[in-house]
PDB file of N, CA and C in Angstrom:
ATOM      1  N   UNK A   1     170.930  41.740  71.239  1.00  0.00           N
ATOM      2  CA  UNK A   1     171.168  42.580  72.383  1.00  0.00           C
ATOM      3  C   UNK A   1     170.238  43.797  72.357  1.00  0.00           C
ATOM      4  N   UNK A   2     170.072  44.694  71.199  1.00  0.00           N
ATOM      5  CA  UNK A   2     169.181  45.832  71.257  1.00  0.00           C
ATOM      6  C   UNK A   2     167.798  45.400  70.685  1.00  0.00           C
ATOM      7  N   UNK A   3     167.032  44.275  70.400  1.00  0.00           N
ATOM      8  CA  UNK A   3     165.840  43.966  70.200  1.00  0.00           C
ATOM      9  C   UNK A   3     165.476  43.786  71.281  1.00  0.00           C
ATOM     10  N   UNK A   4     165.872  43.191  72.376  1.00  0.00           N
ATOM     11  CA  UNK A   4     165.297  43.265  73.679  1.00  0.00           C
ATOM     12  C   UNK A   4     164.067  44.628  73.809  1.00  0.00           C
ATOM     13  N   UNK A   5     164.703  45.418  74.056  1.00  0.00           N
ATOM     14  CA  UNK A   5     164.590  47.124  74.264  1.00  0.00           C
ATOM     15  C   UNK A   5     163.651  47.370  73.498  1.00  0.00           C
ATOM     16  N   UNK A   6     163.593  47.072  71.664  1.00  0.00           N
ATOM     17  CA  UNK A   6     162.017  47.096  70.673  1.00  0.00           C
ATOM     18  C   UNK A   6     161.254  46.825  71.565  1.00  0.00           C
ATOM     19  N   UNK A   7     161.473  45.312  71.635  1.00  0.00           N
ATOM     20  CA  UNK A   7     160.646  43.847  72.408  1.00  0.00           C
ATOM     21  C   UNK A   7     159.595  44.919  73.406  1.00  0.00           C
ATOM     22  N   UNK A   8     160.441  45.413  73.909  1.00  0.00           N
ATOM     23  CA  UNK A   8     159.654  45.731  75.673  1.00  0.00           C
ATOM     24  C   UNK A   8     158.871  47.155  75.503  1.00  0.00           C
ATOM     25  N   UNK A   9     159.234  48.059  74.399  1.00  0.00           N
ATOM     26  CA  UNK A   9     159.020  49.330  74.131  1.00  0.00           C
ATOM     27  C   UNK A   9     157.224  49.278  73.465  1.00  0.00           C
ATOM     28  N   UNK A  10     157.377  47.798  72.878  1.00  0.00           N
ATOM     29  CA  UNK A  10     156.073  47.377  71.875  1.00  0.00           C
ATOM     30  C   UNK A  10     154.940  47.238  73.116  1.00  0.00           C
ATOM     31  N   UNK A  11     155.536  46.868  73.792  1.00  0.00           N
ATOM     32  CA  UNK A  11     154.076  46.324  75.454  1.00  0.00           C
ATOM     33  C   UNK A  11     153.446  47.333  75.835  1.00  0.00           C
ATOM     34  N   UNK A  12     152.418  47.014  75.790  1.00  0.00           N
ATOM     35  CA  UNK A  12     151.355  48.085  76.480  1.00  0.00           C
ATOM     36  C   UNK A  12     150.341  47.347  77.848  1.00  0.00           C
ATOM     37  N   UNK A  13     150.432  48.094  78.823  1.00  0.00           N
ATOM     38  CA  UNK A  13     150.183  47.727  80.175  1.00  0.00           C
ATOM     39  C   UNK A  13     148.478  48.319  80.486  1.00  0.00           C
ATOM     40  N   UNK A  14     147.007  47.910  80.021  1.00  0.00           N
ATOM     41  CA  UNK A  14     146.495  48.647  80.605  1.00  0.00           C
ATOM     42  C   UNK A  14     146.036  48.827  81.590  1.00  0.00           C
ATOM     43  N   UNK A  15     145.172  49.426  82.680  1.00  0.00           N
ATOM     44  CA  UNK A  15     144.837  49.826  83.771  1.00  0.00           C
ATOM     45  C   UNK A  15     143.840  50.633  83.858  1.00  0.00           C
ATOM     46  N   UNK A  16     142.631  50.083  84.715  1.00  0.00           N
ATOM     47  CA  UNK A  16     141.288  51.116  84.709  1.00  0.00           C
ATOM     48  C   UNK A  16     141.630  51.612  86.491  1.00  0.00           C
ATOM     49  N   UNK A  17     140.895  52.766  86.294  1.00  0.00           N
ATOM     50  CA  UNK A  17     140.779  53.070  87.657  1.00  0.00           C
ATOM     51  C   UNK A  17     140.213  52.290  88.574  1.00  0.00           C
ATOM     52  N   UNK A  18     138.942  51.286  87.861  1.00  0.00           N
ATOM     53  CA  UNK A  18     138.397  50.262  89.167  1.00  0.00           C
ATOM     54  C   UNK A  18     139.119  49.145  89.833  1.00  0.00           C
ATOM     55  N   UNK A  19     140.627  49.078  89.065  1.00  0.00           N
ATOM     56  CA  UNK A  19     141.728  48.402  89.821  1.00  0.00           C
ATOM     57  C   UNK A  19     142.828  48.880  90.460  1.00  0.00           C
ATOM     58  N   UNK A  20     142.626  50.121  90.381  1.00  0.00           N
ATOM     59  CA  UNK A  20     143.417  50.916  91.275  1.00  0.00           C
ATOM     60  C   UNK A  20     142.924  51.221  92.559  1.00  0.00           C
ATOM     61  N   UNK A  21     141.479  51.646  92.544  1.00  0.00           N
ATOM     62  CA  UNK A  21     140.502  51.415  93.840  1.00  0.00           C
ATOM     63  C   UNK A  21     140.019  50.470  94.335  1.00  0.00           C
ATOM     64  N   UNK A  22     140.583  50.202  95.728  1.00  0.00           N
ATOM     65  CA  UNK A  22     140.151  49.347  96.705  1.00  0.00           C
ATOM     66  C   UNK A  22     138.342  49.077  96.712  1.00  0.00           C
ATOM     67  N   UNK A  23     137.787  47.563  96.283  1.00  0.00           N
ATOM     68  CA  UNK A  23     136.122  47.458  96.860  1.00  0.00           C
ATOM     69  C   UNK A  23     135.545  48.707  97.881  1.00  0.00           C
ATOM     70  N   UNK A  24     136.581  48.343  99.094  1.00  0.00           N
ATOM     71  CA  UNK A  24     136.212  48.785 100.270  1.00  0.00           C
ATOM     72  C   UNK A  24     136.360  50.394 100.673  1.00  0.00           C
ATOM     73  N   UNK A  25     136.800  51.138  99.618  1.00  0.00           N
ATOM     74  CA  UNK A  25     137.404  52.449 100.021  1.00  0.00           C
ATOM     75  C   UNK A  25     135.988  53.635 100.019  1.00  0.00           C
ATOM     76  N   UNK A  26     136.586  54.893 100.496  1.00  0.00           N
ATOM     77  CA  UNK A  26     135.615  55.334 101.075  1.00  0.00           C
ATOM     78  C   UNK A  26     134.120  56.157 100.134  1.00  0.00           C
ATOM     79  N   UNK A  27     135.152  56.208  99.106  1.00  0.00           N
ATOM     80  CA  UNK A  27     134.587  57.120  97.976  1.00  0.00           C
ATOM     81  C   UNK A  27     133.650  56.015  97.022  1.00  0.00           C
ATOM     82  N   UNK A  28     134.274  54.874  97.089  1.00  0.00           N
ATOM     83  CA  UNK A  28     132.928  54.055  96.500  1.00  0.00           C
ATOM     84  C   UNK A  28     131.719  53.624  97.143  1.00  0.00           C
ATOM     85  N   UNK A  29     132.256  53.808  98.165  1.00  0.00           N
ATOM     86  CA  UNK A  29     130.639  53.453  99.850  1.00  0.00           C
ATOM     87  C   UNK A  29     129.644  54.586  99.151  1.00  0.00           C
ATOM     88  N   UNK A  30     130.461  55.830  99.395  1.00  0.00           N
ATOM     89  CA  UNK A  30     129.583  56.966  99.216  1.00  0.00           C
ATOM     90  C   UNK A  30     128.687  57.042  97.665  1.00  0.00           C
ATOM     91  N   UNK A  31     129.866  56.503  96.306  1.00  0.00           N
ATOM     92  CA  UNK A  31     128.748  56.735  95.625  1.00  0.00           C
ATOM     93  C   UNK A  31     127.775  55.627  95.440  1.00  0.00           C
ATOM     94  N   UNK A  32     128.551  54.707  96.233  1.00  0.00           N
ATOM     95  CA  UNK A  32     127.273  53.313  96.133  1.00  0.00           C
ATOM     96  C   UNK A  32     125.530  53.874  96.744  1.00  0.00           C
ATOM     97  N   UNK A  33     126.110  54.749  97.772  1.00  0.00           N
ATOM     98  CA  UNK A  33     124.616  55.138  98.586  1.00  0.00           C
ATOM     99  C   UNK A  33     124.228  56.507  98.808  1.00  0.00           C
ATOM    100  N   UNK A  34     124.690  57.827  98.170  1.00  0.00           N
ATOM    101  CA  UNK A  34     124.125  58.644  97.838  1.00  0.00           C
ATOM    102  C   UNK A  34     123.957  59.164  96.216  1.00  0.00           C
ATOM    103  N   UNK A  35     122.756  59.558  96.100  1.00  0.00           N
ATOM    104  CA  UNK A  35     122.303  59.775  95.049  1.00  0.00           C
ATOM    105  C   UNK A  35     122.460  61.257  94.199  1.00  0.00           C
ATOM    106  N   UNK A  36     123.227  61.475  93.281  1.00  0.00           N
ATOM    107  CA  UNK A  36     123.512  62.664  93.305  1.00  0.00           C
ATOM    108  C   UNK A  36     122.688  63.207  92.187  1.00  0.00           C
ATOM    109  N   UNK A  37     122.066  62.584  91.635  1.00  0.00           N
ATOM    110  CA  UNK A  37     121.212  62.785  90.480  1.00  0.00           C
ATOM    111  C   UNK A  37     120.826  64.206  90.207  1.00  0.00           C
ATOM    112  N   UNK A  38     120.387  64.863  91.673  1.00  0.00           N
ATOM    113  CA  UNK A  38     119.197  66.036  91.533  1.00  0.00           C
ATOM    114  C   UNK A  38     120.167  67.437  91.367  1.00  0.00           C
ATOM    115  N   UNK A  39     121.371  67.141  91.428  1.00  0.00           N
ATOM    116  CA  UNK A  39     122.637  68.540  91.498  1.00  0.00           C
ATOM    117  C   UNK A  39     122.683  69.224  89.910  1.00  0.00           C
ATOM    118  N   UNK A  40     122.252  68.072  88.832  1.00  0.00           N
ATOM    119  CA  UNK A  40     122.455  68.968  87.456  1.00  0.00           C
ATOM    120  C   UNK A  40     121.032  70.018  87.350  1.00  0.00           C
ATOM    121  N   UNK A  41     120.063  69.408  87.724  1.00  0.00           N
ATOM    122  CA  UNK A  41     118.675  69.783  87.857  1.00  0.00           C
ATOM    123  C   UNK A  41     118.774  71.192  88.557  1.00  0.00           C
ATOM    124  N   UNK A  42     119.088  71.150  89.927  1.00  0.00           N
ATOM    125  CA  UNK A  42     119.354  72.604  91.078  1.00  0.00           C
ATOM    126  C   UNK A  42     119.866  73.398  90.076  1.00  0.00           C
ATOM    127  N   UNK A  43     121.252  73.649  89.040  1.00  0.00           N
ATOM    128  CA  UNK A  43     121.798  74.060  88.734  1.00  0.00           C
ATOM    129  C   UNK A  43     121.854  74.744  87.168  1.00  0.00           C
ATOM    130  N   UNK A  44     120.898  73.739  86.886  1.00  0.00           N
ATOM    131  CA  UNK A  44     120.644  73.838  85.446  1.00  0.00           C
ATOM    132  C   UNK A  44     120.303  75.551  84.635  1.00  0.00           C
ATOM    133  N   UNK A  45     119.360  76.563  86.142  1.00  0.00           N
ATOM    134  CA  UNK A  45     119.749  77.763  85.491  1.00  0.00           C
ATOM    135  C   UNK A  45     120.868  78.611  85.337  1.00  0.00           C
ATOM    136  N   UNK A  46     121.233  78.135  86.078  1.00  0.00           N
ATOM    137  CA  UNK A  46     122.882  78.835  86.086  1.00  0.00           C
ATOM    138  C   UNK A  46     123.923  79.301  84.899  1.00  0.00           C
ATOM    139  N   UNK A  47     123.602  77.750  84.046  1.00  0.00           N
ATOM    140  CA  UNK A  47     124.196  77.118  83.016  1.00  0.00           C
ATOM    141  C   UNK A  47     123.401  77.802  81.572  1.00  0.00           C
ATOM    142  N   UNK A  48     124.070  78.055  80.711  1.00  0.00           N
ATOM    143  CA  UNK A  48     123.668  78.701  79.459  1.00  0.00           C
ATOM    144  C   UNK A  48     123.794  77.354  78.257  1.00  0.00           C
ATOM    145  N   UNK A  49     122.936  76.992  77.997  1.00  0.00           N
ATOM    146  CA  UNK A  49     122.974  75.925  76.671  1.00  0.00           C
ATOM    147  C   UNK A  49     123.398  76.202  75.384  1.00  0.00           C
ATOM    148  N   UNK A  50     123.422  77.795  75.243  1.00  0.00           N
ATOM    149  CA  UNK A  50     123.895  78.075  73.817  1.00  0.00           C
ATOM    150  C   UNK A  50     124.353  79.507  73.527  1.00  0.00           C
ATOM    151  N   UNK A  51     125.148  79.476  74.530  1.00  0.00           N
ATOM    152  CA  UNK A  51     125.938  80.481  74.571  1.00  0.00           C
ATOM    153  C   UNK A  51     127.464  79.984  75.547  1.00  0.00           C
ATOM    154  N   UNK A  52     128.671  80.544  74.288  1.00  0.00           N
ATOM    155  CA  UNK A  52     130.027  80.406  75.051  1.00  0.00           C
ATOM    156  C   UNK A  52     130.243  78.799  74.688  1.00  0.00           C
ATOM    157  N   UNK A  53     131.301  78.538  75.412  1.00  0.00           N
ATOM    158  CA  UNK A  53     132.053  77.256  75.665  1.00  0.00           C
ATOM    159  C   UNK A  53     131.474  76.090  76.081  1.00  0.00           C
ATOM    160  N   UNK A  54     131.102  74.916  76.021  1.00  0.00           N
ATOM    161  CA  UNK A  54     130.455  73.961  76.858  1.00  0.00           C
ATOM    162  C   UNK A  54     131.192  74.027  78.175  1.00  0.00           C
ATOM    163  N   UNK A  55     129.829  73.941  78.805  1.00  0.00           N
ATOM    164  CA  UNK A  55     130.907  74.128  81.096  1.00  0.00           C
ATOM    165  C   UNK A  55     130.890  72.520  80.661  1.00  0.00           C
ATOM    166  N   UNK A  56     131.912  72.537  81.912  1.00  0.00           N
ATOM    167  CA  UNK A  56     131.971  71.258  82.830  1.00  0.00           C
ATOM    168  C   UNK A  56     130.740  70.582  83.487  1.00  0.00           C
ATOM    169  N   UNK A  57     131.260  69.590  84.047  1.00  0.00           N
ATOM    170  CA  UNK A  57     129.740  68.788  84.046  1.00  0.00           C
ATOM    171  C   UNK A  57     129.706  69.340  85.845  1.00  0.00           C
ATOM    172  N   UNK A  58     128.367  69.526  86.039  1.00  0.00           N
ATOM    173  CA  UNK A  58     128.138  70.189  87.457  1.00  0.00           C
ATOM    174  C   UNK A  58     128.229  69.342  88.411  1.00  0.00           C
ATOM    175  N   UNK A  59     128.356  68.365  88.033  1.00  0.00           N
ATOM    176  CA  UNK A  59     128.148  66.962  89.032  1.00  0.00           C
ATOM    177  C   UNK A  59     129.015  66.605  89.062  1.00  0.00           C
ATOM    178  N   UNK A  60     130.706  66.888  88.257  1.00  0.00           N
ATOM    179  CA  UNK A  60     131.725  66.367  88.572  1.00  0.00           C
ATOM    180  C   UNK A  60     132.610  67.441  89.571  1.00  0.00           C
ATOM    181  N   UNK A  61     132.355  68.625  89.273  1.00  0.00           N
ATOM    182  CA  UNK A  61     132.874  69.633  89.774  1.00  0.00           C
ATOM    183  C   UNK A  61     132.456  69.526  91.257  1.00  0.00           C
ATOM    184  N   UNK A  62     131.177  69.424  91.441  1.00  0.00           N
ATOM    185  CA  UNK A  62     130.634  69.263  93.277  1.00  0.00           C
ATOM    186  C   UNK A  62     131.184  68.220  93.725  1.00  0.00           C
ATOM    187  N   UNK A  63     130.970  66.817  92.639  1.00  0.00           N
ATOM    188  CA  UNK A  63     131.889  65.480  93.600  1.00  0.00           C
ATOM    189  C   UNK A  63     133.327  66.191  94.026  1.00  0.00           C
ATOM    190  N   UNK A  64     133.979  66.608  93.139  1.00  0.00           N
ATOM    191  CA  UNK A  64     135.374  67.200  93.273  1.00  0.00           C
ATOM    192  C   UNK A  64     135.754  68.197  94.628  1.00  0.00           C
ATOM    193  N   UNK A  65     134.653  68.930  95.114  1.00  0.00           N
ATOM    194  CA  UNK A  65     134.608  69.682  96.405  1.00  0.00           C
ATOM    195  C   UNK A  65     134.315  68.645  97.514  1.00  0.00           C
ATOM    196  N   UNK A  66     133.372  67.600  97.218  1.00  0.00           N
ATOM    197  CA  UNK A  66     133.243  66.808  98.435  1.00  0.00           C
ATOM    198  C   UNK A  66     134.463  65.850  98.680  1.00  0.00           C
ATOM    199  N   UNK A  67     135.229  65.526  98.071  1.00  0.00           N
ATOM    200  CA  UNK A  67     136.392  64.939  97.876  1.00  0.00           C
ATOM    201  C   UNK A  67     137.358  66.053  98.748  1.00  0.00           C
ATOM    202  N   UNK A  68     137.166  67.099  98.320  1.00  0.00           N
ATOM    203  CA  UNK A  68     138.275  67.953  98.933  1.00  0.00           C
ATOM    204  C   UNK A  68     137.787  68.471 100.271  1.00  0.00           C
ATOM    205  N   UNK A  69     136.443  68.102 100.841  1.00  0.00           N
ATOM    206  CA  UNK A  69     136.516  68.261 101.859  1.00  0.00           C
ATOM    207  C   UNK A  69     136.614  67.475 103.028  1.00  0.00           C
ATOM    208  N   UNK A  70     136.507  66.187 102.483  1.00  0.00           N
ATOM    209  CA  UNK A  70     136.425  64.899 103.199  1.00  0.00           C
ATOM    210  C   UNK A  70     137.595  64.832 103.403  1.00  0.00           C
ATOM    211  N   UNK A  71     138.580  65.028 102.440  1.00  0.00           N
ATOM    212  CA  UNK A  71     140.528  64.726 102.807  1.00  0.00           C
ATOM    213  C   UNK A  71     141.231  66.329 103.367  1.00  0.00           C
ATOM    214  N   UNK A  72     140.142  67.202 103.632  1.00  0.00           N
ATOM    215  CA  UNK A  72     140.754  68.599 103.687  1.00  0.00           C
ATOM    216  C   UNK A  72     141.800  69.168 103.130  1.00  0.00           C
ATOM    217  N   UNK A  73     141.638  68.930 101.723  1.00  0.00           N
ATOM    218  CA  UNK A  73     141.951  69.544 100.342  1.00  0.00           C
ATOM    219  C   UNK A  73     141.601  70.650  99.983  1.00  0.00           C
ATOM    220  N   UNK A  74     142.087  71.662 100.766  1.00  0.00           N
ATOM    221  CA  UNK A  74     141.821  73.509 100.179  1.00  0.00           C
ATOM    222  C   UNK A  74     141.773  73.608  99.206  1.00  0.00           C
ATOM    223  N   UNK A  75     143.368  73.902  98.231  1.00  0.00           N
ATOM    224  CA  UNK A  75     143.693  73.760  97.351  1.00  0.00           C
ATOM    225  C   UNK A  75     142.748  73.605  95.643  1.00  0.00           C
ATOM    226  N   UNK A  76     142.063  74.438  95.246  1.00  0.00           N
ATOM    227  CA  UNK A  76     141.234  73.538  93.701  1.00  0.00           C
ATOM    228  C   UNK A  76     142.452  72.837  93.072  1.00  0.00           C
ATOM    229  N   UNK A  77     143.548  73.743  92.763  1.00  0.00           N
ATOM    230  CA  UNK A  77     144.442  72.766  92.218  1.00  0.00           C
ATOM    231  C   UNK A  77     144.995  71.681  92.368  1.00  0.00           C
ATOM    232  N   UNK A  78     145.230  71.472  93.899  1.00  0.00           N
ATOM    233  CA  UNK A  78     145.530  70.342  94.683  1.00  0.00           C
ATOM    234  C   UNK A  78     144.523  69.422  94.436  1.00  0.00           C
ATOM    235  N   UNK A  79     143.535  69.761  94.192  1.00  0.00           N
ATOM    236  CA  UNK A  79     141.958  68.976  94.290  1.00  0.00           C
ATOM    237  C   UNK A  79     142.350  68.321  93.065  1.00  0.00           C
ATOM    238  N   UNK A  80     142.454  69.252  91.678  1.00  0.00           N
ATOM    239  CA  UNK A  80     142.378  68.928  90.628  1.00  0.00           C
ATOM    240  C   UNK A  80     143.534  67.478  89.923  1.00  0.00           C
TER     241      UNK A  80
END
């Protein structure tokens, strides 16, 4: 009766995000066909290499605004 409950506790379910996203959805069109390559480059003085904390990656942070503006996501936290 209570090995059941082990039994099921032992399973592990995994899951990538590329099966959670639809082929067809909108955010993979976009990165299928724009190129975002040149945004670490623009930015790169900004950024201090050896000084402080490692930043965030600049290219995830901008995808993250275009996301929030495409769904009109004010919010950074909401974004986040």
């Amino acid at each position: 009766m209570f090995n059941s409950n082990k039994e099921r506790q032992m399973e592990i379910e995994m899951v990538t995000i590329d099966e959670l996203v639809p082929d067809d959805h909108l955010l993979r069109k976009i990165d299928r066909y724009i190129d975002f390559s040149f945004i670490p480059e623009k930015v790169r003085s900004y950024y201090s290499e050896d000084n402080g904390r490692p930043s965030l990656d600049p290219l995830v942070l901008f995808k993250m605004m275009f996301v929030g503006y495409f769904y009109g996501i004010r919010s950074e936290r909401e974004l986040e």
